[in-house]
Protein backbone atom coordinates (compact mmCIF):
# COMPACT_ATOMS: atom_id res chain seq x y z
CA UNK A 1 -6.72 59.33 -36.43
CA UNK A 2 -6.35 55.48 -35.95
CA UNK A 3 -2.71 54.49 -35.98
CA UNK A 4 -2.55 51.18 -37.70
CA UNK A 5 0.52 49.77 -36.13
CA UNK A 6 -0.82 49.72 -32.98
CA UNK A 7 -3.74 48.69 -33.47
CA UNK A 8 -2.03 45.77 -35.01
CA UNK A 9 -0.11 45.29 -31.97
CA UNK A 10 -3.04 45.69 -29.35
CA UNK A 11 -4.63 42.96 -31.85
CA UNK A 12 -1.50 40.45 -31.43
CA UNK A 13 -1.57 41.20 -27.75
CA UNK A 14 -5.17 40.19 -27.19
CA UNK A 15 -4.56 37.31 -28.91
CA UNK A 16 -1.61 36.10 -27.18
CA UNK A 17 -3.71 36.82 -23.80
CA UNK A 18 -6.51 34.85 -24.98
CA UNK A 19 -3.90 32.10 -26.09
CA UNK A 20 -2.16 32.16 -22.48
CA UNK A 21 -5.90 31.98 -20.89
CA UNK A 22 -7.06 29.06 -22.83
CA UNK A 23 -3.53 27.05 -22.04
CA UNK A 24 -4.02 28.21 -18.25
CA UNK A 25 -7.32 26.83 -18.42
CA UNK A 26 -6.58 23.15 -19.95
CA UNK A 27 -3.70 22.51 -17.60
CA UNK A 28 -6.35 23.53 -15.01
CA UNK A 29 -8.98 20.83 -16.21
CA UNK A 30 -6.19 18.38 -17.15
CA UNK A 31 -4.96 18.58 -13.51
CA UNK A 32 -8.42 18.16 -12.58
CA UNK A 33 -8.35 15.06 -14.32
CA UNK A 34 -5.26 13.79 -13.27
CA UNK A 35 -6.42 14.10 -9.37
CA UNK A 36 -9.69 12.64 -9.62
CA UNK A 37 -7.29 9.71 -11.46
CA UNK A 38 -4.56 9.37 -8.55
CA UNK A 39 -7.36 9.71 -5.81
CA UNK A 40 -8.86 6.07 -7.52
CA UNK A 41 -5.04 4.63 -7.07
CA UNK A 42 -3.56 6.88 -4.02
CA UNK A 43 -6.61 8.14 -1.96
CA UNK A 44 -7.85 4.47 -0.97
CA UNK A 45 -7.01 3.53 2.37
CA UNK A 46 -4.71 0.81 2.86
CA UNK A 47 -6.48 -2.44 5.11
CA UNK A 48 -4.05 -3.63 7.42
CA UNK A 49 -3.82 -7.42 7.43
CA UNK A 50 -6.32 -8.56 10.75
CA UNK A 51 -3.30 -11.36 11.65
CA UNK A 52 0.20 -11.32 10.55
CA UNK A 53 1.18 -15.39 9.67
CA UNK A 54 4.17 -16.30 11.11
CA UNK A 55 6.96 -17.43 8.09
CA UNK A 56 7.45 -20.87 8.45
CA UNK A 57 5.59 -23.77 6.37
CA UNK A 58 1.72 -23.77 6.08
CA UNK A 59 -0.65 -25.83 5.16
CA UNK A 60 -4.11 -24.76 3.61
CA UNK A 61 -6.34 -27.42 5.04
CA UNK A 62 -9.92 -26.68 3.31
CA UNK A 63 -12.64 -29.07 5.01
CA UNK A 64 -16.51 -29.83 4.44
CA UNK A 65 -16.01 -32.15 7.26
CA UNK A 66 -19.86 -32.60 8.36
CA UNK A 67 -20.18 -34.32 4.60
CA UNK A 68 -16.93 -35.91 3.76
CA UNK A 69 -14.26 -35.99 6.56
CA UNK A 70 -12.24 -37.50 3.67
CA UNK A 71 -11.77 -34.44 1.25
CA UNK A 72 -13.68 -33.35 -1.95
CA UNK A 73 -12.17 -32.05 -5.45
CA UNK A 74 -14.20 -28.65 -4.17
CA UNK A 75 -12.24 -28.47 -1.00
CA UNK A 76 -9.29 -29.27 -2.46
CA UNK A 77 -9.49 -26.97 -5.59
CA UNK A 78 -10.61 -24.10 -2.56
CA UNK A 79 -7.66 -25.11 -0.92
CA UNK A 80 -5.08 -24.28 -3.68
CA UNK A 81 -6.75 -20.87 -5.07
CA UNK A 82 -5.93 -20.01 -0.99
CA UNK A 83 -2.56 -21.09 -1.14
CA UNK A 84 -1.64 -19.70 -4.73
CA UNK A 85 -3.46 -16.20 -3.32
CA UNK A 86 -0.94 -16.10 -0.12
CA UNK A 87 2.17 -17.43 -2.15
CA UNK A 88 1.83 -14.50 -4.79
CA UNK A 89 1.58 -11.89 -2.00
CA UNK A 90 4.72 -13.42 -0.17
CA UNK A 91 2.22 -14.01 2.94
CA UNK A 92 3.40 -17.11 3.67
CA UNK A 93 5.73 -20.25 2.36
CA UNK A 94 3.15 -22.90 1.48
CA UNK A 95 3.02 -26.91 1.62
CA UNK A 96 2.07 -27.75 -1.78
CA UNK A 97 -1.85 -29.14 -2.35
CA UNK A 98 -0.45 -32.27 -4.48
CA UNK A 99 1.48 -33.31 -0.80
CA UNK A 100 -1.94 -32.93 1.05
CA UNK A 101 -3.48 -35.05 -1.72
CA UNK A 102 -1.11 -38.11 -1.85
CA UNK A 103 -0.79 -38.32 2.48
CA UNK A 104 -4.61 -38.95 2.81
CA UNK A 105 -4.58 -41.48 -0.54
CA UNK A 106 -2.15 -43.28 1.54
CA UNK A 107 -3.93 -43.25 4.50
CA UNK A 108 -7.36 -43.72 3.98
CA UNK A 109 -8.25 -45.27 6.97
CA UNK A 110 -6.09 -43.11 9.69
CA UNK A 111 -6.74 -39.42 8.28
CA UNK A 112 -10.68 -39.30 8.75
CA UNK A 113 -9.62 -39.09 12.11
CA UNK A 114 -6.57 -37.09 12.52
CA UNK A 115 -6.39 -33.68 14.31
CA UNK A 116 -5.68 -30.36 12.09
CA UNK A 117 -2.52 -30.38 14.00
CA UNK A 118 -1.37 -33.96 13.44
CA UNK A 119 -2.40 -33.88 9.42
CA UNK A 120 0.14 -30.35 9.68
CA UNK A 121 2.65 -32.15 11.54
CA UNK A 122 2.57 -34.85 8.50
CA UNK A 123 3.22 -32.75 6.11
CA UNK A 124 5.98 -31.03 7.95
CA UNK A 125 3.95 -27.51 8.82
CA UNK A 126 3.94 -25.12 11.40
CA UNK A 127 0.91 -23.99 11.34
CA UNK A 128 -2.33 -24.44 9.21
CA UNK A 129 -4.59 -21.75 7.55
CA UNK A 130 -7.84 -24.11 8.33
CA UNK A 131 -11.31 -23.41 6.37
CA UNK A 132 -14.25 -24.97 7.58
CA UNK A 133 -17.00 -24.94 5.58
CA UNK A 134 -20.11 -24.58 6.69
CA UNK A 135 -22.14 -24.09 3.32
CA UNK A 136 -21.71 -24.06 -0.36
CA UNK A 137 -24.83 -24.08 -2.76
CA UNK A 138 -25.77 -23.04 -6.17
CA UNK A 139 -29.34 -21.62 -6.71
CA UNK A 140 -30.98 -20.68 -10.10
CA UNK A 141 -34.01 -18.54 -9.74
CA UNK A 142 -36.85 -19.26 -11.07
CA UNK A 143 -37.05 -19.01 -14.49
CA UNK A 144 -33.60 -17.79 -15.08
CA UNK A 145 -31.14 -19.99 -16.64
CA UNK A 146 -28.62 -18.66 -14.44
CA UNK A 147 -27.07 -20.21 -11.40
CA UNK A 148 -25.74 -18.53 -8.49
CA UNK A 149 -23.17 -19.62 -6.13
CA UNK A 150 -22.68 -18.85 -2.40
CA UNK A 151 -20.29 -19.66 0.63
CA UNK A 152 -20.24 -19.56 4.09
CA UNK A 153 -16.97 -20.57 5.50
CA UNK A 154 -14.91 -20.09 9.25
CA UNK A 155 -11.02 -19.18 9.47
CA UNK A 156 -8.54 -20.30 12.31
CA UNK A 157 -4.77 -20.42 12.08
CA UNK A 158 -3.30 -23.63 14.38
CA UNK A 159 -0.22 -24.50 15.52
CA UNK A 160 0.84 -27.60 14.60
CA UNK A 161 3.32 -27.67 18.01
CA UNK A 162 0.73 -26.96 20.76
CA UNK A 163 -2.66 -28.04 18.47
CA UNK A 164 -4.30 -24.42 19.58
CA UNK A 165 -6.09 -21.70 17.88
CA UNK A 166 -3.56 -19.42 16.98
CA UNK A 167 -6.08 -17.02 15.36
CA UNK A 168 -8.70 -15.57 16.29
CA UNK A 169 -8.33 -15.18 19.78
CA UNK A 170 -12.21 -14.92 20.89
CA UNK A 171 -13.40 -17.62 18.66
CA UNK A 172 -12.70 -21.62 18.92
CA UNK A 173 -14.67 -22.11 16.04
CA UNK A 174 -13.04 -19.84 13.44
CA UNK A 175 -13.89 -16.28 11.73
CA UNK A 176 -16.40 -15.95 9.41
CA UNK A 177 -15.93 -15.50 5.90
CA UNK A 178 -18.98 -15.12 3.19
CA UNK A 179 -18.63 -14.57 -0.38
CA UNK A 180 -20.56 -15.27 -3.30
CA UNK A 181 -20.07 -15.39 -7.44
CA UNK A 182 -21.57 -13.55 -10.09
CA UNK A 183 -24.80 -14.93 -11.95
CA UNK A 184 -23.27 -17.45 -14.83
CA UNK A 185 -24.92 -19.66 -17.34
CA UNK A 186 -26.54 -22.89 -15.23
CA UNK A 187 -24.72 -26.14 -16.40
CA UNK A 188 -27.46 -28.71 -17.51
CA UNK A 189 -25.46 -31.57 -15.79
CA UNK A 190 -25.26 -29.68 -12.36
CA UNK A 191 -21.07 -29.27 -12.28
CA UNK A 192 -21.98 -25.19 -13.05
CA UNK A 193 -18.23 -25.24 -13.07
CA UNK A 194 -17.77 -21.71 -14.17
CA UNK A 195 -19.86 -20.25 -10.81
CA UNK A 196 -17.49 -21.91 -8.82
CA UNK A 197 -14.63 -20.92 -10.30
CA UNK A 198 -15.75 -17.09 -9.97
CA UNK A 199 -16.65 -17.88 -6.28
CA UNK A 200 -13.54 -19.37 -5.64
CA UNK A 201 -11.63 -16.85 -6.72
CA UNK A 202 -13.73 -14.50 -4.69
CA UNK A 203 -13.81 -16.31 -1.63
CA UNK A 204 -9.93 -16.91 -1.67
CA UNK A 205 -9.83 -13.48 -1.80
CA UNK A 206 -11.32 -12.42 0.94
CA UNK A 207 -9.26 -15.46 3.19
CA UNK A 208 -5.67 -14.32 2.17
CA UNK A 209 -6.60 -10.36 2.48
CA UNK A 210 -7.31 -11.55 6.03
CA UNK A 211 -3.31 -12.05 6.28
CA UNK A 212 -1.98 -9.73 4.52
CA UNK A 213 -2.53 -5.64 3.80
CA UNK A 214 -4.35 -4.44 0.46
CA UNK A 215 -5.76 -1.84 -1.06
CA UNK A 216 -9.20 -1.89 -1.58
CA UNK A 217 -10.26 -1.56 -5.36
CA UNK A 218 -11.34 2.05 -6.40
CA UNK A 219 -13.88 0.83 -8.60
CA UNK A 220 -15.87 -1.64 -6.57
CA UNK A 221 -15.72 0.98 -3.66
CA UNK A 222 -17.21 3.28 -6.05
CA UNK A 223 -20.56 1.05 -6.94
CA UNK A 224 -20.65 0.12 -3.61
CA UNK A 225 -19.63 -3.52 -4.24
């Protein structure tokens, strides 16, 4: 004969196992979720900085010296994403771009043909972050009414007390730095302003993560970028 009490509570009981199963489960998955989520932000690898700048003033000295030994607004504006880039990550303290700017208006004539380590003595540095760069073009392919920006550019540090390479060691001529921007709308009057913002910001980058240690983005490791 069935007894109908405990059948009730054999009923409860599976029901409160199933409950305790389905909970055990979720906090499984959720913790699942929650270490695929902390691998994107904790798992990366940290990249050391490849040279450790020295805290004392620095100027960012961006140069397309085979065309204009005199400065550009390109070079320039390059020259202040760098320094803004170091300054937030406390890499460096940085002589100020508007400084660089009013020394060679007032010396036209002289600073064509002044040493890295005289214009840094000028402005009162101790070293300079120098970029040279080597090339800098916009192409829009054919039939596309995009453009598409890209840089090829060599790093030194030099001391403005002995006029030497302080970094890199093995190279006189700098290290190599390439970048390039994402496809943008092509400006009819040529500026294509908003490539070379996008390439800036990449290429400046890739300079001050020379200098200082970062953590590479989860994402962009992810889709191979």
């Amino acid at each position: 004969m069935n007894n109908p009490l405990a059948d009730h509570r054999l009923g409860r009981l599976g029901r409160y196992a199933t409950l305790v199963l389905l909970c055990t489960f979720a906090l499984f998955c959720h913790g699942c979720m929650l270490g695929w989520a902390l691998s994107g932000t904790m798992g990366a690898q940290v990249q050391k900085a490849q040279f450790t700048l020295a805290k004392v003033p620095t100027l960012v000295l961006v140069e397309n010296y085979a065309e204009d030994p005199r400065g550009n607004v390109d070079a320039d504006r390059l020259s202040a994403d760098i320094g803004e880039t170091l300054a937030e990550h406390k890499a460096v303290p940085i002589i100020p771009m508007d400084n660089l700017a009013r020394f060679r208006e007032a010396n036209p004539n002289t600073y064509p043909h002044m040493t890295i380590a005289e214009i840094g003595r000028a402005l009162r540095a101790r070293q300079v972050l120098y970029v040279n760069i080597k090339s800098y073009a916009f192409d829009t392919p054919a039939g596309s009414d995009k453009v598409h920006g890209t840089v090829l550019v060599f790093v030194k540090v030099v001391s403005t007390d002995t006029g030497q390479s302080i970094w890199p060691a093995d190279s006189v001529e700098g290290d190599p730095v390439t970048a390039q921007s994402d496809y943008a709308d092509a400006d009819p009057n040529g500026i294509n302003m908003d490539a070379k913002l996008d390439l800036n910001d990449t290429l400046s980058d890739k300079i001050g993560q020379l200098f200082y240690d970062y953590q590479p983005d989860f994402d962009s490791d992810v889709m191979g970028d």
